[in-house]
N, C-alpha and C. Protein backbone atom coordinates (compact mmCIF):
# COMPACT_ATOMS: atom_id res chain seq x y z
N UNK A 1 -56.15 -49.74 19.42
CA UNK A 1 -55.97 -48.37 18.99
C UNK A 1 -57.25 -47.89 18.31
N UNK A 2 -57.92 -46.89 18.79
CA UNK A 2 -59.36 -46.25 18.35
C UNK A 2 -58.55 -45.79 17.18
N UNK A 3 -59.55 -45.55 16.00
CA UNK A 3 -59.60 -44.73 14.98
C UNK A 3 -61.52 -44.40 14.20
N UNK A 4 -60.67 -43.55 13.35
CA UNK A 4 -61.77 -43.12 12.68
C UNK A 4 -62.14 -44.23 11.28
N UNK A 5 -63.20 -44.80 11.30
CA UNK A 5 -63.45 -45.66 10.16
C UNK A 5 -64.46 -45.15 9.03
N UNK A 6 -65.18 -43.70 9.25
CA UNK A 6 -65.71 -42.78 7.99
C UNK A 6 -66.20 -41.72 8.51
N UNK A 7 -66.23 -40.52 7.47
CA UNK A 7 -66.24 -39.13 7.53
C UNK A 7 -67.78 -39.01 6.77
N UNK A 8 -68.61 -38.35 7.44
CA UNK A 8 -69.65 -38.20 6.82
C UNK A 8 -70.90 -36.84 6.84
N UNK A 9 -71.24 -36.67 5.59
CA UNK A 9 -72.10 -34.98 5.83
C UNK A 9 -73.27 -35.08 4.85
N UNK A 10 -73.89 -34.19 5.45
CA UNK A 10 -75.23 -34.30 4.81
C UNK A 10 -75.75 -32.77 4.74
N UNK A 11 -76.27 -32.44 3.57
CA UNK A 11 -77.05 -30.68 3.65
C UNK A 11 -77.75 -30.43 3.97
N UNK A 12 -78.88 -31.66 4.73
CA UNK A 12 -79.72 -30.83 4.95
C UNK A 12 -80.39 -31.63 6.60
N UNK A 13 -81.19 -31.43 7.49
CA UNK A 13 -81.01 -32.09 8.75
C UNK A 13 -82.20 -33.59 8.25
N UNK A 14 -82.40 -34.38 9.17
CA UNK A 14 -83.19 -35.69 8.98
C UNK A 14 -82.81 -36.57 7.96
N UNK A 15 -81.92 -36.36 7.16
CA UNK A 15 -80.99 -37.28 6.18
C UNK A 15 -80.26 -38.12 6.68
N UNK A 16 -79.72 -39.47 5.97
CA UNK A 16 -78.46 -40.04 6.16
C UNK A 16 -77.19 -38.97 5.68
N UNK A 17 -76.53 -39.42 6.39
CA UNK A 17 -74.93 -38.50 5.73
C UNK A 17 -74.43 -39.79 4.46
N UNK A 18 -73.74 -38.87 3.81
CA UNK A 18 -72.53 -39.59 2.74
C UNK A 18 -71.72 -39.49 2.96
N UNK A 19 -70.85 -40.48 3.55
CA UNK A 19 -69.31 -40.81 3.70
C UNK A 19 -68.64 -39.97 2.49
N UNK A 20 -67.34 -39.29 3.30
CA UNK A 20 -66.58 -38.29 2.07
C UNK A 20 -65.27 -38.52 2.62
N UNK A 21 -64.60 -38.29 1.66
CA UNK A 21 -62.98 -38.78 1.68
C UNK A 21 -62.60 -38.03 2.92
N UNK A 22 -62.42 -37.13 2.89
CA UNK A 22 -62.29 -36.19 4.34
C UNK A 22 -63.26 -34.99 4.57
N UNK A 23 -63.23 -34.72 5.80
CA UNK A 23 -63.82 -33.16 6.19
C UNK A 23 -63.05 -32.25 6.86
N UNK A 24 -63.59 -30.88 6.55
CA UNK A 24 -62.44 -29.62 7.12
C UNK A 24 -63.93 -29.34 8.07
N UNK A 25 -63.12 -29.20 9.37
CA UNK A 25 -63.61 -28.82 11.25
C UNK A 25 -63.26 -27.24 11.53
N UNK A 26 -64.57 -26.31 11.63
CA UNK A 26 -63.75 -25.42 11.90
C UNK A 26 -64.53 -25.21 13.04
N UNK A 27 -63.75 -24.75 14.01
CA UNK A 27 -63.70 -24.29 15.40
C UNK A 27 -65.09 -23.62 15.88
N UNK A 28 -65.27 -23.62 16.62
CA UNK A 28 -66.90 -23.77 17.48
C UNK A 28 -67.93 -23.57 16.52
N UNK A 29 -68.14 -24.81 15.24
CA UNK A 29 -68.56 -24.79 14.07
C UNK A 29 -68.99 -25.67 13.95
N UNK A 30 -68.42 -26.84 13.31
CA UNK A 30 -68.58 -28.34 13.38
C UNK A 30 -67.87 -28.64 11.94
N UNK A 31 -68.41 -29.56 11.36
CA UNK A 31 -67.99 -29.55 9.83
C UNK A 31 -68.36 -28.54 8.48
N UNK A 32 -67.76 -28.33 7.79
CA UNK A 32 -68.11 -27.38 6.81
C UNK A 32 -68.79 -27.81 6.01
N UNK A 33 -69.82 -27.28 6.03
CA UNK A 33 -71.06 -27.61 4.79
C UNK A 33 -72.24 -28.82 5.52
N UNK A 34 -71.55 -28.87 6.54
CA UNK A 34 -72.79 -30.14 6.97
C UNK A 34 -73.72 -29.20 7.75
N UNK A 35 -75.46 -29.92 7.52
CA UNK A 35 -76.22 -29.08 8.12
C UNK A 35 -76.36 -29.21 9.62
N UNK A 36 -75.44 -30.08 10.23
CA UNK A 36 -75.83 -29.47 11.83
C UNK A 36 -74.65 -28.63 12.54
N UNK A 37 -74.07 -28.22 11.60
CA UNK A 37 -72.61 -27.20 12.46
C UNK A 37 -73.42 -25.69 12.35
N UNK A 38 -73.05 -25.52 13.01
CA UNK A 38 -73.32 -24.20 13.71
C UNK A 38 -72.76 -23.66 15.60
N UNK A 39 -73.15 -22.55 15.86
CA UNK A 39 -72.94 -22.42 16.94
C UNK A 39 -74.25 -22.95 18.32
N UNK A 40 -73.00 -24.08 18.42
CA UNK A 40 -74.62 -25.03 19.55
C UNK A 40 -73.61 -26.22 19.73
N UNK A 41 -74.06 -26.72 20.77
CA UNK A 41 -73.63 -27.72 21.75
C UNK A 41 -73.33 -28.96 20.88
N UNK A 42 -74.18 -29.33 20.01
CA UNK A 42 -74.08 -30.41 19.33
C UNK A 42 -73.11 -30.35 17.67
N UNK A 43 -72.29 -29.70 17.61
CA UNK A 43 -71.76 -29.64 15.97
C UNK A 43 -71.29 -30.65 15.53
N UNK A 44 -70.79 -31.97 15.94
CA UNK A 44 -70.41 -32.88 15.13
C UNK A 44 -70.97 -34.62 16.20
N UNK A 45 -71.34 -35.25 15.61
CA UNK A 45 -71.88 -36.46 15.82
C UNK A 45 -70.88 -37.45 15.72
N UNK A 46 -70.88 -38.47 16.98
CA UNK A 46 -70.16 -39.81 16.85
C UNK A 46 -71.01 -40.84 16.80
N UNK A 47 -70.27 -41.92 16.19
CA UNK A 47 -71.05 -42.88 16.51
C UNK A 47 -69.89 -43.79 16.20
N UNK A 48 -70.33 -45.18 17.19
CA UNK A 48 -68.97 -46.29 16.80
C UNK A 48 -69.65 -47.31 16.27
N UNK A 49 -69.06 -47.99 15.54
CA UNK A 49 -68.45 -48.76 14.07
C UNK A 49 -69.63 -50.21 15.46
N UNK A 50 -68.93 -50.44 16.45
CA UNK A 50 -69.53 -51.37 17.16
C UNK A 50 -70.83 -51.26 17.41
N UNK A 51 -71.73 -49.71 17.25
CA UNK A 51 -72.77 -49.52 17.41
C UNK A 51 -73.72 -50.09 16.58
N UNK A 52 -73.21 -49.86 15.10
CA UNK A 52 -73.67 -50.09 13.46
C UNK A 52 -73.38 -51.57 13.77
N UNK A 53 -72.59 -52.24 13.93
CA UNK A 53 -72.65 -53.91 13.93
C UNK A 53 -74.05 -54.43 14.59
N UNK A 54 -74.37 -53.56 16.11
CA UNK A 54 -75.49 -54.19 16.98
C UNK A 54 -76.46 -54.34 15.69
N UNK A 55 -76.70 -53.35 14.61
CA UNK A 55 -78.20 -52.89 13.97
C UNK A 55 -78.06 -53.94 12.87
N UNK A 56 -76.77 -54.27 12.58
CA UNK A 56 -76.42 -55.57 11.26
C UNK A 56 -77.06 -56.69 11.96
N UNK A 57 -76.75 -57.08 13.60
CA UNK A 57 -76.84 -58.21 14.20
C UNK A 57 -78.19 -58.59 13.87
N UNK A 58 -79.22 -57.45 13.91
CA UNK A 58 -80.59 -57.42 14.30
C UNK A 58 -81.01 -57.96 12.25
N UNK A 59 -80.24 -57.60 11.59
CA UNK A 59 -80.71 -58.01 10.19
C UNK A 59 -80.73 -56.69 9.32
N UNK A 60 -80.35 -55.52 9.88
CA UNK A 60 -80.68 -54.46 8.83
C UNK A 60 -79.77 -54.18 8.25
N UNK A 61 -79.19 -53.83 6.65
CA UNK A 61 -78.58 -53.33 5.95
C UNK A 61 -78.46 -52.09 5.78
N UNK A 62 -77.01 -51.51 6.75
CA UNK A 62 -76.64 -50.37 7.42
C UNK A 62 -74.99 -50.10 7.60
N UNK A 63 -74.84 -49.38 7.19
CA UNK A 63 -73.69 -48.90 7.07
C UNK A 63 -73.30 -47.44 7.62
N UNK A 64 -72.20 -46.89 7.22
CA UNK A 64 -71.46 -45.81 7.96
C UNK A 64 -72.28 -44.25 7.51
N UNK A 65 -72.69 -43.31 8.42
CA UNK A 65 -73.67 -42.25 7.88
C UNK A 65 -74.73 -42.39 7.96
N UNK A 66 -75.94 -44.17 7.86
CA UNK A 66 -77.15 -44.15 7.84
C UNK A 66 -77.58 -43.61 9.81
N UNK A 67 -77.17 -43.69 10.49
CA UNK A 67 -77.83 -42.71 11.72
C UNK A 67 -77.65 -41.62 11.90
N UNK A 68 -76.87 -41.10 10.68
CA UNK A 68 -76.76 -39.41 10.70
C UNK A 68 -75.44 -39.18 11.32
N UNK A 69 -74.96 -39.85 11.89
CA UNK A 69 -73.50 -39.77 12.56
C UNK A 69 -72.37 -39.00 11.51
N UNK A 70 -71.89 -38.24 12.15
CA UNK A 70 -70.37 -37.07 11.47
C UNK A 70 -69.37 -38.43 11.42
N UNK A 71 -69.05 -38.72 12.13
CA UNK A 71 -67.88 -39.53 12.41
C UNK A 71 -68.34 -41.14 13.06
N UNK A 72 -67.62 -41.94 12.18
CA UNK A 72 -67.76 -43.08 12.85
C UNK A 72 -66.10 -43.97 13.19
N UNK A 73 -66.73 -44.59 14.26
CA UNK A 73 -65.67 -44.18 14.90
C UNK A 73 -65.04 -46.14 15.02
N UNK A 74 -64.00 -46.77 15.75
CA UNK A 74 -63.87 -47.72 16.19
C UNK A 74 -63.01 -48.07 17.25
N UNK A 75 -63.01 -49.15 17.66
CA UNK A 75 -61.53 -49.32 19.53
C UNK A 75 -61.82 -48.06 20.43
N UNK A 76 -62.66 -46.85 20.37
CA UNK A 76 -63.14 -46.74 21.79
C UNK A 76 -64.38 -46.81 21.96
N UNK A 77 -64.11 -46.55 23.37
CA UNK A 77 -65.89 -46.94 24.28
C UNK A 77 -67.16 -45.47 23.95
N UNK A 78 -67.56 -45.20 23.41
CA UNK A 78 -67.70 -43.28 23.24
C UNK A 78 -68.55 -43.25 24.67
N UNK A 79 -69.61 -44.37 24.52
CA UNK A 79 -70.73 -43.75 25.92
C UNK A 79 -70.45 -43.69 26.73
N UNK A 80 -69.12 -44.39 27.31
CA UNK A 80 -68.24 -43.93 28.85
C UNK A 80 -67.95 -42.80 28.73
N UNK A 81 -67.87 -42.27 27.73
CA UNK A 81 -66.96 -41.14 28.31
C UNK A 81 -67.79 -40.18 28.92
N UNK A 82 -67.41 -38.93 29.76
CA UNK A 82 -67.85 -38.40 31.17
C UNK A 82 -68.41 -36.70 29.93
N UNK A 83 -69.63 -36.41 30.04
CA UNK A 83 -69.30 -34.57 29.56
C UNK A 83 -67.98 -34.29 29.93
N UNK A 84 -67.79 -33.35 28.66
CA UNK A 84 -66.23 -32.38 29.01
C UNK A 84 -65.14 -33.13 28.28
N UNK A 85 -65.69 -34.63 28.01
CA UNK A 85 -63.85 -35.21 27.82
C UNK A 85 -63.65 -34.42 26.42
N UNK A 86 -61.88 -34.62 26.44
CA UNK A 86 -61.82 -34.22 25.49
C UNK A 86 -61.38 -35.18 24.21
N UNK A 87 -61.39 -35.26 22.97
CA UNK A 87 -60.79 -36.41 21.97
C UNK A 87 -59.84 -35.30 20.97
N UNK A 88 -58.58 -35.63 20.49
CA UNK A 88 -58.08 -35.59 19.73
C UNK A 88 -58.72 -36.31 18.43
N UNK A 89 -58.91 -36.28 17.04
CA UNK A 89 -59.78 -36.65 16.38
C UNK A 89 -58.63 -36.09 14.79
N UNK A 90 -58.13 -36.84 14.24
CA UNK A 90 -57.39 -36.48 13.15
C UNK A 90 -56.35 -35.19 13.89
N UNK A 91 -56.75 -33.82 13.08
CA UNK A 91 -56.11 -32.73 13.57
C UNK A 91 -56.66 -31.85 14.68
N UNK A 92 -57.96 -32.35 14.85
CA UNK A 92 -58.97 -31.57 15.29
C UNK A 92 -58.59 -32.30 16.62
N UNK A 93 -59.20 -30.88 17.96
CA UNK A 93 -59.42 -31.16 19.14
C UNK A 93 -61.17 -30.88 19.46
N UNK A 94 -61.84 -32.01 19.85
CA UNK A 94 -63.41 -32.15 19.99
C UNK A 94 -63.80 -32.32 21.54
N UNK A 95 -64.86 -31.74 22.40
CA UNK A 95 -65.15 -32.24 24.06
C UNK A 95 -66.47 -32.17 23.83
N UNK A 96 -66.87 -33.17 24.42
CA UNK A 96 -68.35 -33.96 24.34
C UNK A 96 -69.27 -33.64 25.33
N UNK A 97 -70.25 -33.53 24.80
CA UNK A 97 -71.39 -32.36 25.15
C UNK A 97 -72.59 -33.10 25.38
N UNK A 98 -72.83 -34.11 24.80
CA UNK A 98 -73.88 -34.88 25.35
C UNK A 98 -73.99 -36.26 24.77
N UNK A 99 -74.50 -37.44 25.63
CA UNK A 99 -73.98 -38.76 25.58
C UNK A 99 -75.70 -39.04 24.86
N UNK A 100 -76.08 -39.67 23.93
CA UNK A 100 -77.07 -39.82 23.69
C UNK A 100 -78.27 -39.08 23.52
N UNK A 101 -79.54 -38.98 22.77
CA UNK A 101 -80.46 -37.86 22.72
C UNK A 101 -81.73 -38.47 22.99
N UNK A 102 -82.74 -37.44 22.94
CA UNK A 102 -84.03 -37.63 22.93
C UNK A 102 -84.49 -37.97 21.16
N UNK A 103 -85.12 -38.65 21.08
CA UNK A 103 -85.45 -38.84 19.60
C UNK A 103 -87.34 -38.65 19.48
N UNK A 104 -87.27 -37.56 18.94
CA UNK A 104 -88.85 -37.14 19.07
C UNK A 104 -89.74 -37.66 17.69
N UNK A 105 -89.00 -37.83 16.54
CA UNK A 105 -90.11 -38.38 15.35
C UNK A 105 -88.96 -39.60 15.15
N UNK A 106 -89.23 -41.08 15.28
CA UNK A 106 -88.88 -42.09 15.31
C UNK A 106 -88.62 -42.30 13.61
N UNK A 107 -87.26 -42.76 13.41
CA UNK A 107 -86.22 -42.48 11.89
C UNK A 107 -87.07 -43.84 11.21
N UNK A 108 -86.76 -44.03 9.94
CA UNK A 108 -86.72 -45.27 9.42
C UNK A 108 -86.20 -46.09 10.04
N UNK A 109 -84.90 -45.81 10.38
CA UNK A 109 -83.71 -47.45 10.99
C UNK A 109 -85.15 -47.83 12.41
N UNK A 110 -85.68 -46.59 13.07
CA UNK A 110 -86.76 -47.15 14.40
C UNK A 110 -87.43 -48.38 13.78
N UNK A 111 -88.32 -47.91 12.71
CA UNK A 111 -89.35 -48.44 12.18
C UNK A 111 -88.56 -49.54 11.67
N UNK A 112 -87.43 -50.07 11.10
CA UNK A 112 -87.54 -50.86 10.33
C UNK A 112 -86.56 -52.35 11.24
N UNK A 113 -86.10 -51.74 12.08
CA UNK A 113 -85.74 -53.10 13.66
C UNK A 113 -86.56 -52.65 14.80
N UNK A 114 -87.40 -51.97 14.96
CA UNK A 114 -88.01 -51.82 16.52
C UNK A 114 -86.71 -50.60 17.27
N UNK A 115 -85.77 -50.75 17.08
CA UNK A 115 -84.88 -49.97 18.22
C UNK A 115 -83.68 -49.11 16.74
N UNK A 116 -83.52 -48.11 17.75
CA UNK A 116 -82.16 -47.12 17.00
C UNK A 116 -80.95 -47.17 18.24
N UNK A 117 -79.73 -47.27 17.41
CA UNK A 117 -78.89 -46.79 18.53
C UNK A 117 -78.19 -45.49 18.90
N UNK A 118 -78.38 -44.65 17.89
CA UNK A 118 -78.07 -43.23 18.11
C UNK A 118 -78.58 -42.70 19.23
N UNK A 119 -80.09 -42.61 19.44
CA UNK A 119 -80.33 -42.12 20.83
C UNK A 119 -79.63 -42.32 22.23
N UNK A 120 -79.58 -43.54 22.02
CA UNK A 120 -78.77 -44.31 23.14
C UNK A 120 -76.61 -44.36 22.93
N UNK A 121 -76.41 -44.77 22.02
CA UNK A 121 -75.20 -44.63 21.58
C UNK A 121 -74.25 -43.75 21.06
N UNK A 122 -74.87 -42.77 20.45
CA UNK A 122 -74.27 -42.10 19.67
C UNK A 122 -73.97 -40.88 21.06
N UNK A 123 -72.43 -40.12 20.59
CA UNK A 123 -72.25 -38.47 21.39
C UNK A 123 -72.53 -37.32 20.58
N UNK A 124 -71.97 -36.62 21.08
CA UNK A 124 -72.00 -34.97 20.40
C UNK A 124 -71.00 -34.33 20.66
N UNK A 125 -70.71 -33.58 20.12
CA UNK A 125 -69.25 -32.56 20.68
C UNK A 125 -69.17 -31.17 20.11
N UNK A 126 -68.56 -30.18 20.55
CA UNK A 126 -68.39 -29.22 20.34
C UNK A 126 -66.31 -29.09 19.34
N UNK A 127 -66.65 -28.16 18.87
CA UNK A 127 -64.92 -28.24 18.29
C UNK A 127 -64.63 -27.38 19.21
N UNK A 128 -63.25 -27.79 19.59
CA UNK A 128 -62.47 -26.70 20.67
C UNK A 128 -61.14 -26.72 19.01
N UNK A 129 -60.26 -26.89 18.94
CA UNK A 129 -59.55 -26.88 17.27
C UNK A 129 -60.19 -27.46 16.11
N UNK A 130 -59.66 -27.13 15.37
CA UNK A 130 -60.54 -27.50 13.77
C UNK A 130 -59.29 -27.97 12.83
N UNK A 131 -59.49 -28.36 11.79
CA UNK A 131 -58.79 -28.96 11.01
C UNK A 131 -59.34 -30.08 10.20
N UNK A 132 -58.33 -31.00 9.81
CA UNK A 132 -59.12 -32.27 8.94
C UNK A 132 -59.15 -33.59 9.47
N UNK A 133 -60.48 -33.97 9.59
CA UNK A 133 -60.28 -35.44 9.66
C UNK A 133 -60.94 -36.66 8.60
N UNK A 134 -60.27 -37.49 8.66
CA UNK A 134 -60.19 -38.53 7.36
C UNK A 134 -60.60 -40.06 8.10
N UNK A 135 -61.07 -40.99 7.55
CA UNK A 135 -60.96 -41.94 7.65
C UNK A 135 -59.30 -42.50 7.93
N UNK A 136 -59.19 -43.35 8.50
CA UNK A 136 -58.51 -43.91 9.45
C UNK A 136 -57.43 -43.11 10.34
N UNK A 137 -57.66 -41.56 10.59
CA UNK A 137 -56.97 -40.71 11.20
C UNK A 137 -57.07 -41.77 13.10
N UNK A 138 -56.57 -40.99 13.86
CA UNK A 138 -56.59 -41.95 14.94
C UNK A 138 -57.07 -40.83 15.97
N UNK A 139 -57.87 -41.67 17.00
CA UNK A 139 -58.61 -40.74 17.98
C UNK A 139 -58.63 -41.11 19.14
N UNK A 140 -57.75 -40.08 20.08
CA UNK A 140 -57.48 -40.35 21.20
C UNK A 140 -58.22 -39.52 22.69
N UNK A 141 -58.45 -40.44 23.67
CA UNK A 141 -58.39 -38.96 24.50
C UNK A 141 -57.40 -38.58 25.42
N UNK A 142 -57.98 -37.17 25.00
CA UNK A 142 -56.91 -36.07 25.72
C UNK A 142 -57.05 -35.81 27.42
N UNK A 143 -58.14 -35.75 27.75
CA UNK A 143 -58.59 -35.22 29.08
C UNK A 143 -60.33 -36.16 29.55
């Protein structure tokens, strides 16, 4: 059973996020108060819990929020999934907009193992519903 394993926001862009008890999603927005919601393809960030283990494996001391990730996630696959799918996500309904990015100024986590997995691992999504999601809410897909 996928769920959500932390909620995380940050004010301003190129930061780690801080895990927060919950966040309010509002609709073709992203999270409230975090600096990458807006109107644009990318408003809320995944990343899975299995991703953050690869970067532990390698020796770095890393946890939930340090790749900038909105949501971290666990028990699903995120990079299978196809553009368009959709996830149920706490209350919120989210469809994913792009599977991985271009990373143009290479983060600390680059510099400090050789490799990041956000570029490669991490999604994006747009809000299609809004509402709250929390740590261990459960996340399914819809379509």
């Amino acid at each position: 059973m996928a769920q959500v394993i932390a909620v995380c926001v940050s004010s301003a862009k190129g930061q780690r996020k801080t895990p927060a008890e919950s966040v309010l999603v509002q609709e073709n927005h992203g999270i409230v108060g975090d600096a990458h919601a807006g109107e644009w393809h990318r408003q809320i960030s995944l990343l899975a819990q299995e991703s953050i283990d690869k970067m532990r494996a390698l020796g770095l001391d890393v946890t939930t929020g340090d790749f900038a990730e909105n949501i971290t996630t666990s028990g699903i696959d995120l990079v299978s999934l196809p553009i368009g799918s959709r996830l149920q996500v706490g209350q919120t309904v989210l469809e994913v907009t792009q599977i991985g990015k271009e990373c143009h100024n290479r983060c600390a986590i680059y510099h400090q193992a050789g490799d990041c997995v956000m570029p490669k691992e991490g999604i994006f999504a747009r809000v299609i519903a809004g509402g709250t999601i929390r740590p261990v809410d459960m996340v399914s897909r819809i379509c």
